[in-house]
N, C-alpha and C. Protein backbone atom coordinates (compact mmCIF):
# COMPACT_ATOMS: atom_id res chain seq x y z
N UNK A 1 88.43 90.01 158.22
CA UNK A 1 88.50 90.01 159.67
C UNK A 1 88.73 88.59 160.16
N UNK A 2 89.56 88.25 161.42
CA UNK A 2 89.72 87.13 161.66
C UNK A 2 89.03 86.81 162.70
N UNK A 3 88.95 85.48 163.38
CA UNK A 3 87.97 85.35 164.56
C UNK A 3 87.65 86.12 165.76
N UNK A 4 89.26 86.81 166.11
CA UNK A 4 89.25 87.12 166.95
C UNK A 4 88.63 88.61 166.84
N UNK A 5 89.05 89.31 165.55
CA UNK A 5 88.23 90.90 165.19
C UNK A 5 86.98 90.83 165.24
N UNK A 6 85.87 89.84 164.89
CA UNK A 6 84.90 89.40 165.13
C UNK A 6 84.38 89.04 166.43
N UNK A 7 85.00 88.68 167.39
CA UNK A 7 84.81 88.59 168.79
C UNK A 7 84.81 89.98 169.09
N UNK A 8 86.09 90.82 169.38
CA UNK A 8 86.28 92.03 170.10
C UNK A 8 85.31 93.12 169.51
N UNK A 9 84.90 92.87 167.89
CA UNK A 9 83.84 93.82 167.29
C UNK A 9 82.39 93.69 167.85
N UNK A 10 82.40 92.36 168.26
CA UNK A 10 80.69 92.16 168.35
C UNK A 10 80.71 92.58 170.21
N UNK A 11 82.08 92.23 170.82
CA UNK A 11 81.90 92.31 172.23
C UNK A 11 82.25 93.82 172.86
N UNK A 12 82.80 94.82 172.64
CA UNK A 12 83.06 96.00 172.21
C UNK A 12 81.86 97.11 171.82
N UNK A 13 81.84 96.41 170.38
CA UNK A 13 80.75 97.55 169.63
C UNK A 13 79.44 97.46 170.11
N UNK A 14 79.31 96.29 170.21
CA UNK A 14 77.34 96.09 170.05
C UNK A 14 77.28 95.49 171.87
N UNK A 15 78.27 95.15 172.69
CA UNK A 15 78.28 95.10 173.79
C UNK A 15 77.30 93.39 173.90
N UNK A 16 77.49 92.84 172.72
CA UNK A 16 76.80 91.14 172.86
C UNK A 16 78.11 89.91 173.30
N UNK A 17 77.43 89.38 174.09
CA UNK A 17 78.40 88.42 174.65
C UNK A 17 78.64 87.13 174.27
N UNK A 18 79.67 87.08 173.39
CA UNK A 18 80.52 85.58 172.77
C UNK A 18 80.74 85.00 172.93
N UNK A 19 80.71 83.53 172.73
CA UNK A 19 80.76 82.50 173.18
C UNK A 19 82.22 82.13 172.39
N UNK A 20 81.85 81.84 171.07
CA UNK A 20 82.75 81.61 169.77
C UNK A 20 82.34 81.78 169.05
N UNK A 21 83.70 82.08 167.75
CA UNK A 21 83.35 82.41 166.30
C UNK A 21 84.29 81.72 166.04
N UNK A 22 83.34 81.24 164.41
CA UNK A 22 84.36 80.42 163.44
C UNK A 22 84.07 80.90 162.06
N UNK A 23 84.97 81.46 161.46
CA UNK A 23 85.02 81.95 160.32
C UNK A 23 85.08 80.77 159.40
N UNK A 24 84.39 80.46 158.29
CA UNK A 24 84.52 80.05 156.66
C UNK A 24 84.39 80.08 155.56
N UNK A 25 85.37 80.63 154.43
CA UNK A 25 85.87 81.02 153.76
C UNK A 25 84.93 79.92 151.96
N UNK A 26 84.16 80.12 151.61
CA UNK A 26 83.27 80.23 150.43
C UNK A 26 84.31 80.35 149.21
N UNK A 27 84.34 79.10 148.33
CA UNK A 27 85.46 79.63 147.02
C UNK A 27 84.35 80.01 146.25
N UNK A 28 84.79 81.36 145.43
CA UNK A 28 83.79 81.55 144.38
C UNK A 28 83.25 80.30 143.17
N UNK A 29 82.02 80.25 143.20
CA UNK A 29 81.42 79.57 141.94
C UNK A 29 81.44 80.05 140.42
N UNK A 30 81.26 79.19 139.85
CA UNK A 30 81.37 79.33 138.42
C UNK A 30 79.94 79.09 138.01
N UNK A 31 79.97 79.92 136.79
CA UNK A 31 78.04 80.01 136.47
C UNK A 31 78.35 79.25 135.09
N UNK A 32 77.58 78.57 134.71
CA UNK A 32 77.32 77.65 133.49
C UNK A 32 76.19 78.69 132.39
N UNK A 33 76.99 79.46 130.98
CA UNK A 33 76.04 79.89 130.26
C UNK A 33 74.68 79.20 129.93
N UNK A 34 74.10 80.17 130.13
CA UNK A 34 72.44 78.93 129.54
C UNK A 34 72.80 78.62 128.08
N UNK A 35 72.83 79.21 126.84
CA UNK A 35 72.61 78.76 126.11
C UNK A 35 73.94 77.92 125.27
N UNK A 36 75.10 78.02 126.15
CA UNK A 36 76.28 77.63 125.67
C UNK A 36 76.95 76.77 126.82
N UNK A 37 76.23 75.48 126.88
CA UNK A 37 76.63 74.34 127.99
C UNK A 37 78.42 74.64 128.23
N UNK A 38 79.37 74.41 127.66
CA UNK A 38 80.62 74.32 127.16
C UNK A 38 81.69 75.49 127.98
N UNK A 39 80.40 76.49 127.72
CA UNK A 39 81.39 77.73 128.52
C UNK A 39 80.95 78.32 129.97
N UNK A 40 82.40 78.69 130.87
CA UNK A 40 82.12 78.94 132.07
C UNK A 40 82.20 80.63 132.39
N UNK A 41 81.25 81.41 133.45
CA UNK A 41 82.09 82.29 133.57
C UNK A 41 83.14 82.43 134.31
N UNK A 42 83.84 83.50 134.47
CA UNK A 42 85.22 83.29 135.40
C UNK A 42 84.93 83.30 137.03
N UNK A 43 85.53 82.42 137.53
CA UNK A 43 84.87 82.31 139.32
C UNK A 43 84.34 83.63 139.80
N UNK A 44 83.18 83.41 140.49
CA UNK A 44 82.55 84.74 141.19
C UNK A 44 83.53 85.20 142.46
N UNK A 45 83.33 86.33 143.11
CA UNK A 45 84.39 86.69 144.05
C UNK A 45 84.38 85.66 145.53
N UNK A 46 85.32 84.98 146.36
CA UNK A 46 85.34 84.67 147.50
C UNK A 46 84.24 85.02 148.56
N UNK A 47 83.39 84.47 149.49
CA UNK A 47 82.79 84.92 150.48
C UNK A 47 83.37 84.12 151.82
N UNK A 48 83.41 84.91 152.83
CA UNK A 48 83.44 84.99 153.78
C UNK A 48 82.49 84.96 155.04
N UNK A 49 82.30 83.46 155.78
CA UNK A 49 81.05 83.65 156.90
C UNK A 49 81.54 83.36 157.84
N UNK A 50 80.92 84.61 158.67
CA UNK A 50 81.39 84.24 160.65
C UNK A 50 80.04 83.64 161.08
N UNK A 51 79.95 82.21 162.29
CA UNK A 51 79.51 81.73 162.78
C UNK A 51 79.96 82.33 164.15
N UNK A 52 78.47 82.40 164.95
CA UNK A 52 79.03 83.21 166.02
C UNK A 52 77.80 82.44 167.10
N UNK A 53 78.97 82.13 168.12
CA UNK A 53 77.71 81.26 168.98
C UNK A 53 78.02 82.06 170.39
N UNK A 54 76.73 82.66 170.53
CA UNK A 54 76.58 83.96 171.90
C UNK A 54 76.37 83.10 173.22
N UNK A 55 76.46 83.11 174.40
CA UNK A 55 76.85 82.96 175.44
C UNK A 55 74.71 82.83 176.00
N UNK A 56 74.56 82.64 177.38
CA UNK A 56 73.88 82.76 177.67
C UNK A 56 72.91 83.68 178.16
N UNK A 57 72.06 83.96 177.95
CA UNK A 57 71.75 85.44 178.19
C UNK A 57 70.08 85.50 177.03
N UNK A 58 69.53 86.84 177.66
CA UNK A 58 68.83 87.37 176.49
C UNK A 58 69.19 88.18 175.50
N UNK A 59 69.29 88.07 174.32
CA UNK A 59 69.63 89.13 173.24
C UNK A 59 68.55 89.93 172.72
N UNK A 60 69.06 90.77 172.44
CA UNK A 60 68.14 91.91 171.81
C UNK A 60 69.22 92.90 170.40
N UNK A 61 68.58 92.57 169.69
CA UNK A 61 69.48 93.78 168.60
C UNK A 61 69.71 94.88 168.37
N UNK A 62 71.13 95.45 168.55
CA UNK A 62 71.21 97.20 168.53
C UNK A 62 70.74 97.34 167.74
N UNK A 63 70.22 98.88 168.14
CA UNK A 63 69.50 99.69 167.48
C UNK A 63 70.82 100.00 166.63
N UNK A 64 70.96 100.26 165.13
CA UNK A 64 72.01 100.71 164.39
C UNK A 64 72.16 102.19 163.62
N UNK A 65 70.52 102.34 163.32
CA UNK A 65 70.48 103.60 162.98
C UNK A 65 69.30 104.12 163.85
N UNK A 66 69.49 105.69 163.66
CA UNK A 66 69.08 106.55 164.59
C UNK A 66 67.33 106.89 163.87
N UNK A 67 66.22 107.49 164.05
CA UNK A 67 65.21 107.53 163.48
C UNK A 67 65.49 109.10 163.03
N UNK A 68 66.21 109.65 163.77
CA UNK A 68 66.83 111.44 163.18
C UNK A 68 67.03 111.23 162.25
N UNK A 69 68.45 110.48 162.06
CA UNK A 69 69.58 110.54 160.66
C UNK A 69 68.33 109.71 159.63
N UNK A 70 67.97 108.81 160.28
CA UNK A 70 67.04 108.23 158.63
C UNK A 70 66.28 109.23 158.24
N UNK A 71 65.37 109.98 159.17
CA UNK A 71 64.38 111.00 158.69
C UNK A 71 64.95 112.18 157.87
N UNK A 72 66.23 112.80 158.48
CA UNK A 72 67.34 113.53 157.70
C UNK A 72 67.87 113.45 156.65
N UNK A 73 67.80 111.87 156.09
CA UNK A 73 68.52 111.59 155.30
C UNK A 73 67.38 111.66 153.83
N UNK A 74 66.63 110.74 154.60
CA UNK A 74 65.01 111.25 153.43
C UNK A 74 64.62 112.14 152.97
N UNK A 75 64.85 113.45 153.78
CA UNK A 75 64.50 115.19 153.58
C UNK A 75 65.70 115.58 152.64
N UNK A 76 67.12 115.23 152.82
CA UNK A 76 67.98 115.26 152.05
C UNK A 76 67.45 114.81 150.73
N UNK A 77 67.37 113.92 150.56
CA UNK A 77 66.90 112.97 148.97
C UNK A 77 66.05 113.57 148.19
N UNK A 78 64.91 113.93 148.91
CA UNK A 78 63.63 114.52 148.74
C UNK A 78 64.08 116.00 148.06
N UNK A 79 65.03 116.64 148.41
CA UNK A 79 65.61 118.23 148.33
C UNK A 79 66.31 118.22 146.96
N UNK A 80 66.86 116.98 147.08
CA UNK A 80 67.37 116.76 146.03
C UNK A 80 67.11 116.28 144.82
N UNK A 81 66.16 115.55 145.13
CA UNK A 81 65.48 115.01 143.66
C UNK A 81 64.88 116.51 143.04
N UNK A 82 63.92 117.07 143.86
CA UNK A 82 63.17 118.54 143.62
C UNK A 82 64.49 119.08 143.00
N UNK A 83 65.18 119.34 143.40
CA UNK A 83 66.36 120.23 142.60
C UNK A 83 66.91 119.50 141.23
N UNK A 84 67.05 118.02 141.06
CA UNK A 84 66.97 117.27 139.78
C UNK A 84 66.37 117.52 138.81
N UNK A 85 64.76 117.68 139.36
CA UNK A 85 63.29 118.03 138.66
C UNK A 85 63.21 119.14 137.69
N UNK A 86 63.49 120.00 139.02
CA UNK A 86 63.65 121.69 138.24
C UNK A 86 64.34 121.47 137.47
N UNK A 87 65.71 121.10 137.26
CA UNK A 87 66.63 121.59 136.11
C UNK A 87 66.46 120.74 134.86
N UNK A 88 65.77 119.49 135.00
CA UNK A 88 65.01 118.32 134.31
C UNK A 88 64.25 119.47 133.37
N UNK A 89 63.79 120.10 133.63
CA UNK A 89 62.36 120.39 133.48
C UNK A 89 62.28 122.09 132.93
N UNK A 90 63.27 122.31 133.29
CA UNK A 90 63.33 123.82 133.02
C UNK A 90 63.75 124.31 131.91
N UNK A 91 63.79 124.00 130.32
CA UNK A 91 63.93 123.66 129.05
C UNK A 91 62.37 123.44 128.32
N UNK A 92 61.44 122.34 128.81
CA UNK A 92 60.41 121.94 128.45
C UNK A 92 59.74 123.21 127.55
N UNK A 93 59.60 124.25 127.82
CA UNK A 93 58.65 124.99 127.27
C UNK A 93 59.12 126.53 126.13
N UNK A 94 60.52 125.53 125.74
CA UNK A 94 61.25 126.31 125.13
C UNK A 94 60.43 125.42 123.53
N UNK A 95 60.77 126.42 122.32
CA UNK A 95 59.54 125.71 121.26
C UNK A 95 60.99 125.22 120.34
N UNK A 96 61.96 125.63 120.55
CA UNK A 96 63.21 125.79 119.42
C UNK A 96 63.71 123.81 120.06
N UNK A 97 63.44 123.29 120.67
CA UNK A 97 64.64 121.98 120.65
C UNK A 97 63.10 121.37 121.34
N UNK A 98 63.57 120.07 121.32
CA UNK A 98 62.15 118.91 122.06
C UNK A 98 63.02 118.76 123.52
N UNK A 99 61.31 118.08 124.18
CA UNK A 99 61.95 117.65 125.60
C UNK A 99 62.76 116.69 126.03
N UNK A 100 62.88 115.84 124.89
CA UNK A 100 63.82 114.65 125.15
C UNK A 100 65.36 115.10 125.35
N UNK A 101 65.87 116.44 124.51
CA UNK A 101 66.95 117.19 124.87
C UNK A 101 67.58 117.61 126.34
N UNK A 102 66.04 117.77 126.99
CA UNK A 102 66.57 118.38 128.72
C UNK A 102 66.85 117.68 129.32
């Protein structure tokens, strides 16, 4: 995203008011093996940081997620692991193979 997608996203979406942004661009680092001084790994990926200086005003942070969808989403997981479980588990008390099989 460039400065300006970063302006119209934050002024737009989240309705916070911009002053300026300045994007800068992070070259990936190289990690030094511990036990092999000599060798590098291959550069880590590029990062990317927006500096964003907001206007005058009070801020407050959108709300981003909803307390429904998180609670929804937990009951989902929850449904699902239980259904993992069972089929985990539903072998165990067979005498012909061990449980490490299920």
């Amino acid at each position: 995203m460039s400065s300006s997608d970063v302006h119209q996203y934050l002024e737009k979406l989240y309705k916070v008011p911009v002053l300026d942004v300045r994007i800068e661009i992070e070259k990936g680092k190289y990690i030094k093996h511990p036990k092999k001084p000599g060798c590098l790994s291959p550069p880590m990926p590029e990062q990317k940081f927006a500096y964003v200086q907001l206007r005058e005003g009070e801020f407050t942070y959108p709300k981003l997620f909803e307390a429904n969808k998180i609670n929804k989403y937990e009951n989902d997981l929850k449904a699902m692991e239980s259904i993992q479980n069972k089929e985990k588990n539903k072998n165990l008390n067979r005498l012909d193979i061990g449980g490490w099989f299920a």
